[in-house]
Protein backbone atom coordinates (compact mmCIF):
# COMPACT_ATOMS: atom_id res chain seq x y z
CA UNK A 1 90.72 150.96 9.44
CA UNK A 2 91.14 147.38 10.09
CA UNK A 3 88.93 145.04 11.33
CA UNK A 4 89.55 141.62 12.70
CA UNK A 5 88.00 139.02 10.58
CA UNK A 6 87.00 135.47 12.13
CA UNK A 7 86.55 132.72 9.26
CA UNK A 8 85.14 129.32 9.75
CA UNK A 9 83.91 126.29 7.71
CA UNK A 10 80.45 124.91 8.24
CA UNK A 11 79.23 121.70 7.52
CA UNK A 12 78.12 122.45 3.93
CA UNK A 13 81.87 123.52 2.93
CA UNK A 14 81.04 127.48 2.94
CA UNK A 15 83.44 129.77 4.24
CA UNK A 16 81.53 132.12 6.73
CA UNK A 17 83.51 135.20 8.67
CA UNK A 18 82.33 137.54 10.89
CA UNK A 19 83.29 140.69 12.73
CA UNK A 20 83.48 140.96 16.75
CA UNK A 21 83.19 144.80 17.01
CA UNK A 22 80.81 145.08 14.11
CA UNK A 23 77.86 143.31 15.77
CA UNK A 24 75.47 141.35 13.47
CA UNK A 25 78.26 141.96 10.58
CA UNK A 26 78.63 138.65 8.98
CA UNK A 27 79.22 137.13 5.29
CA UNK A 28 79.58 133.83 3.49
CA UNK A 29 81.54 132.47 0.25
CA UNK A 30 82.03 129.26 -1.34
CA UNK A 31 85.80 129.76 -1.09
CA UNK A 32 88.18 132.08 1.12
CA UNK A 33 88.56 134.56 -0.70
CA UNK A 34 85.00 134.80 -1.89
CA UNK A 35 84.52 135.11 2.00
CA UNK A 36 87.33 137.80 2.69
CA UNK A 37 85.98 140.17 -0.67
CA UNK A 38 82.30 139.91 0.95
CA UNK A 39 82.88 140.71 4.33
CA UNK A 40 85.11 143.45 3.19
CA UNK A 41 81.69 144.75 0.95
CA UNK A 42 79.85 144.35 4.13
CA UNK A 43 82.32 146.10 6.44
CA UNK A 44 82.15 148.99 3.88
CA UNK A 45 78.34 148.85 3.89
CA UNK A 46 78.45 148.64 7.96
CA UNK A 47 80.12 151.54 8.27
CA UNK A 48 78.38 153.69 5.67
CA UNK A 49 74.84 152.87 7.55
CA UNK A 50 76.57 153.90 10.74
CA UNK A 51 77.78 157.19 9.41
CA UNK A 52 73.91 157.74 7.84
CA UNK A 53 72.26 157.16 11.09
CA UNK A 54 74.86 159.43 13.07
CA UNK A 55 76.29 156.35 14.87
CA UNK A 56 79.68 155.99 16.46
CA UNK A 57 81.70 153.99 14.53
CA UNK A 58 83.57 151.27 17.03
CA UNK A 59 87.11 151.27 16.69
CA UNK A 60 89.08 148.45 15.58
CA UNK A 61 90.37 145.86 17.75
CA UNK A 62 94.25 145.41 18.20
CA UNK A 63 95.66 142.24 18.81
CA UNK A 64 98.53 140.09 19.14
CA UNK A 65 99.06 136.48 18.09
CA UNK A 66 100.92 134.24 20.27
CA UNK A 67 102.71 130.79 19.10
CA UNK A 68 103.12 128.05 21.55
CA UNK A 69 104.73 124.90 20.32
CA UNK A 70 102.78 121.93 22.19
């Protein structure tokens, strides 16, 4: 499955990324992809409490990026 991934910069320099449809699903790394390998680890670990507890597992989002020259 694939999850979107939102990735910002706070004011210390950490990388932090989260996951819309994974409520409460949220990482941090000094660099990006420290960032990207630990939400992945906590995506993994998401979904493997969900399963435990019998939960539904939400379904990915799709999405579509659109360019606009400005």
């Amino acid at each position: 499955m694939k999850y979107r991934v939102i990735i910002e910069q706070d004011e210390d320099e950490m990388f932090i990324a989260e996951v819309p449809s994974l409520p409460g699903c949220i990482s941090q790394g000094k660099t990006r992809a420290e960032v990207l390998k630990n939400i992945q680890e906590a995506i993994e670990v998401y979904i493997e409490s969900l399963k435990a507890h019998d939960e539904p597992i939400p379904p990915p989002i799709d999405e579509e990026i659109v360019e606009v020259t400005v």
